[in-house]
Protein backbone atom coordinates (compact mmCIF):
# COMPACT_ATOMS: atom_id res chain seq x y z
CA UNK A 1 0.00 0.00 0.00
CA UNK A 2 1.27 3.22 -0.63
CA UNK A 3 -0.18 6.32 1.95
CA UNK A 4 -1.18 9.34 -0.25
CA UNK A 5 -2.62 11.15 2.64
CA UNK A 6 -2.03 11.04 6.42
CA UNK A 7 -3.73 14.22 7.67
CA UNK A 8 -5.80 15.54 10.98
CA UNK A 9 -5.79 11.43 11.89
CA UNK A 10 -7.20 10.76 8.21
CA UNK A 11 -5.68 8.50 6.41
CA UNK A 12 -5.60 7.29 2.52
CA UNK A 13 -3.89 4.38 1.48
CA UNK A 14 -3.49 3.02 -2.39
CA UNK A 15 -3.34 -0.40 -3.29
CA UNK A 16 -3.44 -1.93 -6.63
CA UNK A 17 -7.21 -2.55 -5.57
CA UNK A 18 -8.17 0.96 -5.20
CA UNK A 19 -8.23 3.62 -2.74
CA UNK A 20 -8.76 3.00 1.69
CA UNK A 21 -10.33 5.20 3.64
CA UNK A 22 -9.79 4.97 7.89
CA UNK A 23 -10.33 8.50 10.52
CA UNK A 24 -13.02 10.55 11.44
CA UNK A 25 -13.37 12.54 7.37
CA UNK A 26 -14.82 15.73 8.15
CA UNK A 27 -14.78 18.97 5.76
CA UNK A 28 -11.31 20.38 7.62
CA UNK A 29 -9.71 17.18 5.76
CA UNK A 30 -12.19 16.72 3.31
CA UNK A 31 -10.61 18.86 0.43
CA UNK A 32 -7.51 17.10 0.80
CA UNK A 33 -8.69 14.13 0.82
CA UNK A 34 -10.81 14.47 -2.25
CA UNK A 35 -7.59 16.09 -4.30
CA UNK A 36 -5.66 13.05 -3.37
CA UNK A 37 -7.89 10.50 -3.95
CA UNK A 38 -9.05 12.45 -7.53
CA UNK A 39 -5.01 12.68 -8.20
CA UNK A 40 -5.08 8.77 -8.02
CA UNK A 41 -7.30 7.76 -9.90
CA UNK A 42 -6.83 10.34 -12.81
CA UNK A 43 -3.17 8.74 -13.08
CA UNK A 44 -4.79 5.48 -13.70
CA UNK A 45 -5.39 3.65 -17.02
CA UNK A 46 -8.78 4.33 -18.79
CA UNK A 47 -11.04 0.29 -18.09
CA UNK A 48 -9.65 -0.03 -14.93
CA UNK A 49 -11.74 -1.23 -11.78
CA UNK A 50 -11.25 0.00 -8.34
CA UNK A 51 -12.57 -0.34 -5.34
CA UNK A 52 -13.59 2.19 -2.96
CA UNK A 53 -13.07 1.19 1.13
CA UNK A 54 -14.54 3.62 3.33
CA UNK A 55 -15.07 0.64 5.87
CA UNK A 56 -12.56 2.75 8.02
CA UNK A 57 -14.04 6.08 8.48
CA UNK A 58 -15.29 6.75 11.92
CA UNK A 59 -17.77 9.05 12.22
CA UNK A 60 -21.12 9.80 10.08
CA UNK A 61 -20.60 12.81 7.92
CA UNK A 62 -21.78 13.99 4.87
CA UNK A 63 -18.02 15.39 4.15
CA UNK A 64 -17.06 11.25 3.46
CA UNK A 65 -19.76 11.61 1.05
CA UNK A 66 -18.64 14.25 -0.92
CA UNK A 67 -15.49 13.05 -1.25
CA UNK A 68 -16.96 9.52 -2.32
CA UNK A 69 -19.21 11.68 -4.64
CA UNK A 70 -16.31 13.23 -5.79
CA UNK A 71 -13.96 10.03 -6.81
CA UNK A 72 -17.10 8.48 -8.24
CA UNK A 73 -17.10 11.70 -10.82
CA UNK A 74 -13.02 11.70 -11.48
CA UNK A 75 -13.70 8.19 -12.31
CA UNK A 76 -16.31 8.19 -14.47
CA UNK A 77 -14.36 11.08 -16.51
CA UNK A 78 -11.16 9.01 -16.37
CA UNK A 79 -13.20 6.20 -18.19
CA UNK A 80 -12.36 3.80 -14.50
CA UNK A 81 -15.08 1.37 -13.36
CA UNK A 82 -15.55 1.05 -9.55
CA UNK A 83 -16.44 -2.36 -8.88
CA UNK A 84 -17.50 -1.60 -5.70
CA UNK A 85 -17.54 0.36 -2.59
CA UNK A 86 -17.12 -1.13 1.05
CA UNK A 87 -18.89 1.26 3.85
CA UNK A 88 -19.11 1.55 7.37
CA UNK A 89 -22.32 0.68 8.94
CA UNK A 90 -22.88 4.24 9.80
CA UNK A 91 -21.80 5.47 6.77
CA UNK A 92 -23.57 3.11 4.96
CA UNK A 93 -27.03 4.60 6.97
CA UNK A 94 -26.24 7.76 5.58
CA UNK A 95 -25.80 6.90 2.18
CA UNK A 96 -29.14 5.51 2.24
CA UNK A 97 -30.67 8.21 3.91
CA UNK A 98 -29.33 10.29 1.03
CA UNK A 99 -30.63 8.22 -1.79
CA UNK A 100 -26.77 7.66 -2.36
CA UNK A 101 -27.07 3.69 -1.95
CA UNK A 102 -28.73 2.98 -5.83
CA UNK A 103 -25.97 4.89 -7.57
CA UNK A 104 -23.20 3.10 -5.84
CA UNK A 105 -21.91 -0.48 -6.28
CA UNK A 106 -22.52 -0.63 -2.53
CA UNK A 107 -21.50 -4.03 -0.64
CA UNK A 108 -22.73 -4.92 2.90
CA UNK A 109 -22.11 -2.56 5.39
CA UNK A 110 -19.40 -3.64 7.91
CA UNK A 111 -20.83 -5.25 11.13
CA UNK A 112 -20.32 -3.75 14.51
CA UNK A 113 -19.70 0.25 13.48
């Protein structure tokens, strides 16, 4: 894994599988973040499938899912196919509070969050 971020206890990690998301994302790290995770994935090649772990994050907020929102649109214009996304259980809530959950390839929540 390589870390691309380590910021305000936030940390993003890179792995030929995708991006990993673990820390309490709010919007004083969510900028950062985003850039990082947007830098990434435009480096990658066009067909390529990622995944997306935000298993890690901490806390609920709808920061997380602006940055999700926001790696889901680099890839899409970088021609990348996320094969899935992994979610906390409270982010996961959140996501389907916010209608979020049908336009994501959104697997279980993890238990115990």
């Amino acid at each position: 894994m390589s870390r691309l971020l380590d910021q305000d206890g936030v940390r993003l990690e890179a792995s030929a599988e995708g991006l990993a998301v673990s820390g309490a994302v709010d919007f004083g790290v969510a900028a950062p973040l985003a850039r990082a995770g947007s830098a990434w994935l435009a480096k990658q090649p066009a067909e390529t499938e990622v995944a997306l772990d935000l298993s890690g994050v901490e806390r609920v907020s709808s920061a997380a899912l602006s940055v999700l929102l926001e790696w889901t649109r680099c890839a899409r214009v970088a021609g990348i196919t996320i094969q899935r996304v992994r979610l906390s259980s409270a982010l996961a809530s959140l996501t389907r509070v916010a209608g979020l959950d049908a336009l994501l390839p959104v697997e279980a929540s993890v238990e115990g969050e």
